[in-house]
N, C-alpha and C. Protein backbone atom coordinates (compact mmCIF):
# COMPACT_ATOMS: atom_id res chain seq x y z
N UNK A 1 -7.81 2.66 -15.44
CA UNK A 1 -7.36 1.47 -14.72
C UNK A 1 -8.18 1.35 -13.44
N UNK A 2 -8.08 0.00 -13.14
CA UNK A 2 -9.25 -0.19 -11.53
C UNK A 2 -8.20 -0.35 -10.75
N UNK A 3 -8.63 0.41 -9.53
CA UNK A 3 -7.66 0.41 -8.48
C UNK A 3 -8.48 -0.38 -7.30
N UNK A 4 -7.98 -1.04 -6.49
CA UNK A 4 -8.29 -1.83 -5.03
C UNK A 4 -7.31 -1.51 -4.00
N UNK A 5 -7.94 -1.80 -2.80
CA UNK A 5 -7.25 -1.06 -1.54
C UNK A 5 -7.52 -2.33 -0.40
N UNK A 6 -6.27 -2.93 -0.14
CA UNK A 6 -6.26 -4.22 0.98
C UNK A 6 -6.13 -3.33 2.05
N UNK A 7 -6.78 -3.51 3.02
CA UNK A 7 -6.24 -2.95 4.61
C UNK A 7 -6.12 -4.32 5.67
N UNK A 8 -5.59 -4.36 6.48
CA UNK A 8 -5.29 -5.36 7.43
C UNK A 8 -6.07 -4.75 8.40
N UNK A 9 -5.33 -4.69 9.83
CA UNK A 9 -6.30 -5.00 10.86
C UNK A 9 -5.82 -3.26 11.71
N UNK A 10 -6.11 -2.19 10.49
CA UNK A 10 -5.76 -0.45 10.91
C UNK A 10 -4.85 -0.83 11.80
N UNK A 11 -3.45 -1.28 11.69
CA UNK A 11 -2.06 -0.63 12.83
C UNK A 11 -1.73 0.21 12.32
N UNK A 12 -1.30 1.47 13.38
CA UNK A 12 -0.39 2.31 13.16
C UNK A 12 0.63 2.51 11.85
N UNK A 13 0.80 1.52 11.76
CA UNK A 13 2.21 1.37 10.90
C UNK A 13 1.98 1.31 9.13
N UNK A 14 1.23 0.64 9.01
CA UNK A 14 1.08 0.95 7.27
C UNK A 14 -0.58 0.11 6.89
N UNK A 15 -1.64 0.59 7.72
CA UNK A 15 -2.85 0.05 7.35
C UNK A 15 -3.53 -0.53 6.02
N UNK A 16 -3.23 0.21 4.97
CA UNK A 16 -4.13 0.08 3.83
C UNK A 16 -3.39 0.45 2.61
N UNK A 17 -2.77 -0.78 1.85
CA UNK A 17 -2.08 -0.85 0.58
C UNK A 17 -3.11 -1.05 -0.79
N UNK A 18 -3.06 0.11 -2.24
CA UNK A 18 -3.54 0.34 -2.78
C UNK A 18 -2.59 -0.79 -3.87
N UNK A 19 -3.60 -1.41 -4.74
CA UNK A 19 -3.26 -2.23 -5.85
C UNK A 19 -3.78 -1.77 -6.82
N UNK A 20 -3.43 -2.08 -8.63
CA UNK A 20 -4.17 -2.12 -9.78
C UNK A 20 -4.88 -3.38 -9.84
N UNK A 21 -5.36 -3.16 -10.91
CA UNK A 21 -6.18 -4.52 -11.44
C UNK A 21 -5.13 -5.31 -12.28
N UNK A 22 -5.04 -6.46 -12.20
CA UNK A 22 -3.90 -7.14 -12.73
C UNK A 22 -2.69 -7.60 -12.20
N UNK A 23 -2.18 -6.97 -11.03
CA UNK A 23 -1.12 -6.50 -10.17
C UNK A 23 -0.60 -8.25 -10.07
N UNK A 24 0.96 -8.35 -10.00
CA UNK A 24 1.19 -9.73 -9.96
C UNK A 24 1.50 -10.31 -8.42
N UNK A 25 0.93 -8.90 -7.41
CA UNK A 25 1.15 -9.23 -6.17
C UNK A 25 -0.30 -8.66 -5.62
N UNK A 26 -1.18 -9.11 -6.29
CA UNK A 26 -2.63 -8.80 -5.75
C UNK A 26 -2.92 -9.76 -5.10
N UNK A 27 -3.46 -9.03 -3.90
CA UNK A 27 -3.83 -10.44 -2.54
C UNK A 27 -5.08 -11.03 -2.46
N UNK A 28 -5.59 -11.78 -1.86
CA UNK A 28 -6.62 -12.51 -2.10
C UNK A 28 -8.15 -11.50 -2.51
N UNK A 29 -8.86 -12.08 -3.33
CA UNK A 29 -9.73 -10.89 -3.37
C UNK A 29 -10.89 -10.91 -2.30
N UNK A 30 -10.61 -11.56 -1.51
CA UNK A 30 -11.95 -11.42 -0.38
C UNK A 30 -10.95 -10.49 0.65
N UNK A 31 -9.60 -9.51 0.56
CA UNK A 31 -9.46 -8.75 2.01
C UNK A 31 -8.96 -7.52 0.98
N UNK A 32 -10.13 -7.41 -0.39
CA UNK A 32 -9.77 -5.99 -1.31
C UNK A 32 -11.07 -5.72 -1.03
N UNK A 33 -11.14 -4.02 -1.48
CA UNK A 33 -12.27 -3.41 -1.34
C UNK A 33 -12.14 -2.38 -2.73
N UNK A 34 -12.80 -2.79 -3.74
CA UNK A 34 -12.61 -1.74 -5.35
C UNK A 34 -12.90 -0.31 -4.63
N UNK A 35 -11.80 -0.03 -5.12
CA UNK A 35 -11.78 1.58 -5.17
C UNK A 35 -12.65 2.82 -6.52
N UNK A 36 -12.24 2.14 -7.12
CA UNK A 36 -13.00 2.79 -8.64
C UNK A 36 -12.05 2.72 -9.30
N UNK A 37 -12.28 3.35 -10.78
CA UNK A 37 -11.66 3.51 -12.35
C UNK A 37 -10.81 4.95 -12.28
N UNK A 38 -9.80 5.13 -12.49
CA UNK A 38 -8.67 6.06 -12.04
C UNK A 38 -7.89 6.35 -13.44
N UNK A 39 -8.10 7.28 -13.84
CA UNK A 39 -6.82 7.98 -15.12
C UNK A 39 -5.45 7.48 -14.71
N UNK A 40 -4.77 7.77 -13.55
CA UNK A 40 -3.42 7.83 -12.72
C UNK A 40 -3.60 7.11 -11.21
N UNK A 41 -2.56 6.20 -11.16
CA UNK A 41 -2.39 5.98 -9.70
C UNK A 41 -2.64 7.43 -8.93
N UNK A 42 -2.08 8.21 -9.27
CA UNK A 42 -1.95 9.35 -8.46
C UNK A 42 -3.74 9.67 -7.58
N UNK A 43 -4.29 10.24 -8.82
CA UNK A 43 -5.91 9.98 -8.87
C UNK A 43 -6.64 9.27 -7.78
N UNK A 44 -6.25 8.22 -7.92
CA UNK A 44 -6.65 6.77 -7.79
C UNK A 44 -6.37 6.81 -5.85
N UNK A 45 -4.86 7.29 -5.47
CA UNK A 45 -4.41 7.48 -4.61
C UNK A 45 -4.74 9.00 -3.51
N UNK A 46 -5.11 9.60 -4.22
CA UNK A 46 -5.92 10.57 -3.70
C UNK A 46 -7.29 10.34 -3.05
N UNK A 47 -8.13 9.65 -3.85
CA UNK A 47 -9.71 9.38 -3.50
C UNK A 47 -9.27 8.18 -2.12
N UNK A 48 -8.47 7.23 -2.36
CA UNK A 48 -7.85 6.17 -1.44
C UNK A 48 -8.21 7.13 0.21
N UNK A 49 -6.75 7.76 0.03
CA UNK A 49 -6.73 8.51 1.01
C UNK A 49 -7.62 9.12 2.09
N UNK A 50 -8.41 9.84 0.61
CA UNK A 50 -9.71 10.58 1.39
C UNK A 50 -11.05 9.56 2.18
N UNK A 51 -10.94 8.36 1.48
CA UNK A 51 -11.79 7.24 1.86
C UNK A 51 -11.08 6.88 3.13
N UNK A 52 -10.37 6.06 3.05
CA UNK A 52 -9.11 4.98 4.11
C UNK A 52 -8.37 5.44 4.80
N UNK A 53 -7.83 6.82 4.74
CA UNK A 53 -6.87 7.61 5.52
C UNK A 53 -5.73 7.41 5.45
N UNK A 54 -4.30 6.97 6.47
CA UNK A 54 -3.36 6.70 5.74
C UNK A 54 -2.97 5.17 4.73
N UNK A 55 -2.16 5.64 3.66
CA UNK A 55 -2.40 4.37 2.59
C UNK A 55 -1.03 4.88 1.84
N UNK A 56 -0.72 3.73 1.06
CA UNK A 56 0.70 3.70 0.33
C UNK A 56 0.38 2.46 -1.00
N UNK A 57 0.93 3.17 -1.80
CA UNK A 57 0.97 2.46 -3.52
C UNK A 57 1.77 0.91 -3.25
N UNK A 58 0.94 0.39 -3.90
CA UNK A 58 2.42 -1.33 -3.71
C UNK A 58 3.73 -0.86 -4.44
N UNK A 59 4.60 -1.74 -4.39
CA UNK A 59 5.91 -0.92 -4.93
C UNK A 59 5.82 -1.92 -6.68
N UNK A 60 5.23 -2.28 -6.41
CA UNK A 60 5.00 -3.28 -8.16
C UNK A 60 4.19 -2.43 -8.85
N UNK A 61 3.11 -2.40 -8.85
CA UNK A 61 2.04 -2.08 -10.03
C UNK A 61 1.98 -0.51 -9.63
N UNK A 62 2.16 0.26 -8.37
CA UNK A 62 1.83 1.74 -8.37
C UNK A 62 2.94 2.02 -7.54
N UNK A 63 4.30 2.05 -8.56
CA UNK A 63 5.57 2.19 -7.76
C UNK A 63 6.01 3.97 -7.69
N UNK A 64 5.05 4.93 -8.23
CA UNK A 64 4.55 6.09 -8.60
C UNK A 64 3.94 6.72 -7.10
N UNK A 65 3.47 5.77 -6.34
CA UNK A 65 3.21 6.24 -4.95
C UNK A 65 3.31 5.16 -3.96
N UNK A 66 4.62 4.70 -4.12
CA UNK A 66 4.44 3.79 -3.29
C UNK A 66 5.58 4.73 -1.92
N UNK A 67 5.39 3.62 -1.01
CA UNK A 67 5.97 4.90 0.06
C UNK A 67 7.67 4.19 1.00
N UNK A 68 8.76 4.67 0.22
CA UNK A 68 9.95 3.96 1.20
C UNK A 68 9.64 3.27 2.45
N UNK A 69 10.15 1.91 2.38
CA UNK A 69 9.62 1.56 3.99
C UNK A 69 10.74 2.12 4.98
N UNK A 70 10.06 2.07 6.03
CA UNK A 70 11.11 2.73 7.41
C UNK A 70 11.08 1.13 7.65
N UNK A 71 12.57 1.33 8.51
CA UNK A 71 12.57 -0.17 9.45
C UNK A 71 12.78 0.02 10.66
N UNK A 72 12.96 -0.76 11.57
CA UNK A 72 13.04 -1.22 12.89
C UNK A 72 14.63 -0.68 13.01
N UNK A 73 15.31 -0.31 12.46
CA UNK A 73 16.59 0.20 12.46
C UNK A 73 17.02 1.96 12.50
N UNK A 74 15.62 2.31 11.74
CA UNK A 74 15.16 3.57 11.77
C UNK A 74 14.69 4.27 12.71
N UNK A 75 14.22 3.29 13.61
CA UNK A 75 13.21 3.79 14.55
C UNK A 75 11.54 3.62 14.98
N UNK A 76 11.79 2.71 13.35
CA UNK A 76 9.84 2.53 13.01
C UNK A 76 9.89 0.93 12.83
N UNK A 77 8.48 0.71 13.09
CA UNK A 77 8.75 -1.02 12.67
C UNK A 77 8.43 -0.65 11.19
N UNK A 78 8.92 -2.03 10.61
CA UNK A 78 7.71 -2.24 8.88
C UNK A 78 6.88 -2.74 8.95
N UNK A 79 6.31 -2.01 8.02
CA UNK A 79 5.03 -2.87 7.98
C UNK A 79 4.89 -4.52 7.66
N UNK A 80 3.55 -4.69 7.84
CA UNK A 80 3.72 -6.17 7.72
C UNK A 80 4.16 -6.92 6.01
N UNK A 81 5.07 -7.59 5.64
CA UNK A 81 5.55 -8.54 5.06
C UNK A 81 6.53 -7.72 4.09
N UNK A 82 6.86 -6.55 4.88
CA UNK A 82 8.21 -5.73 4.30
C UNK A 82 9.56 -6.50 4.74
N UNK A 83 10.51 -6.40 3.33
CA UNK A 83 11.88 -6.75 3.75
C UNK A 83 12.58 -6.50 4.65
N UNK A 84 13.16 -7.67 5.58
CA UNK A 84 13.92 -7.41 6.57
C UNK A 84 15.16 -6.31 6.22
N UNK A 85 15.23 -5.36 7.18
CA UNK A 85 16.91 -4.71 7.18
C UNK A 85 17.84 -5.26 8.47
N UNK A 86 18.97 -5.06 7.72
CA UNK A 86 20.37 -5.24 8.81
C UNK A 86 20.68 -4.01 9.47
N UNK A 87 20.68 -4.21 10.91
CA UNK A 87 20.89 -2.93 11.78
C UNK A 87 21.94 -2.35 11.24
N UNK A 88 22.02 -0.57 11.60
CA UNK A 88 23.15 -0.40 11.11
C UNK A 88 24.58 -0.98 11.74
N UNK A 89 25.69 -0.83 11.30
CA UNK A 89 26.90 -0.90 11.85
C UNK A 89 27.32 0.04 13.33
């Protein structure tokens, strides 16, 4: 499988999200960068890493490494265009 890696603009918070090829939430292809041909997300997510530094699986197509979001309730912001949470009680 071909794997691609969107990064935004390196914040702190969740820089560089890894996609498949096909993915039904693959983002425009001019802000992907092909990663290569991968046996396993896992694989795939390893070489990511070692390239891009920190990085997290989308929760659709590589839900195998994708990474719980923290929220603003937690202590952490989310990343960008993660689901809002309700503070706790």
């Amino acid at each position: 499988m071909r794997y691609f890696v969107q990064c935004w603009s390196f914040n702190e918070v969740s820089p560089c999200l890894m996609h498949q090829n096909g993915c039904v939430l693959f983002p425009d292809p001019d802000t992907v960068e092909l990663l290569g041909d991968f046996d396993c997300a896992h694989e795939a997510l390893r070489a990511a890493r070692e390239r891009f530094g920190m990085l997290h699986g989308c929760h659709f197509c590589c839900p195998e490494c994708a990474t719980p979001v923290r929220t603003v309730a937690e202590g952490r912001p989310a990343p960008p265009g993660a689901p809002k949470a309700d503070p706790p009680p």
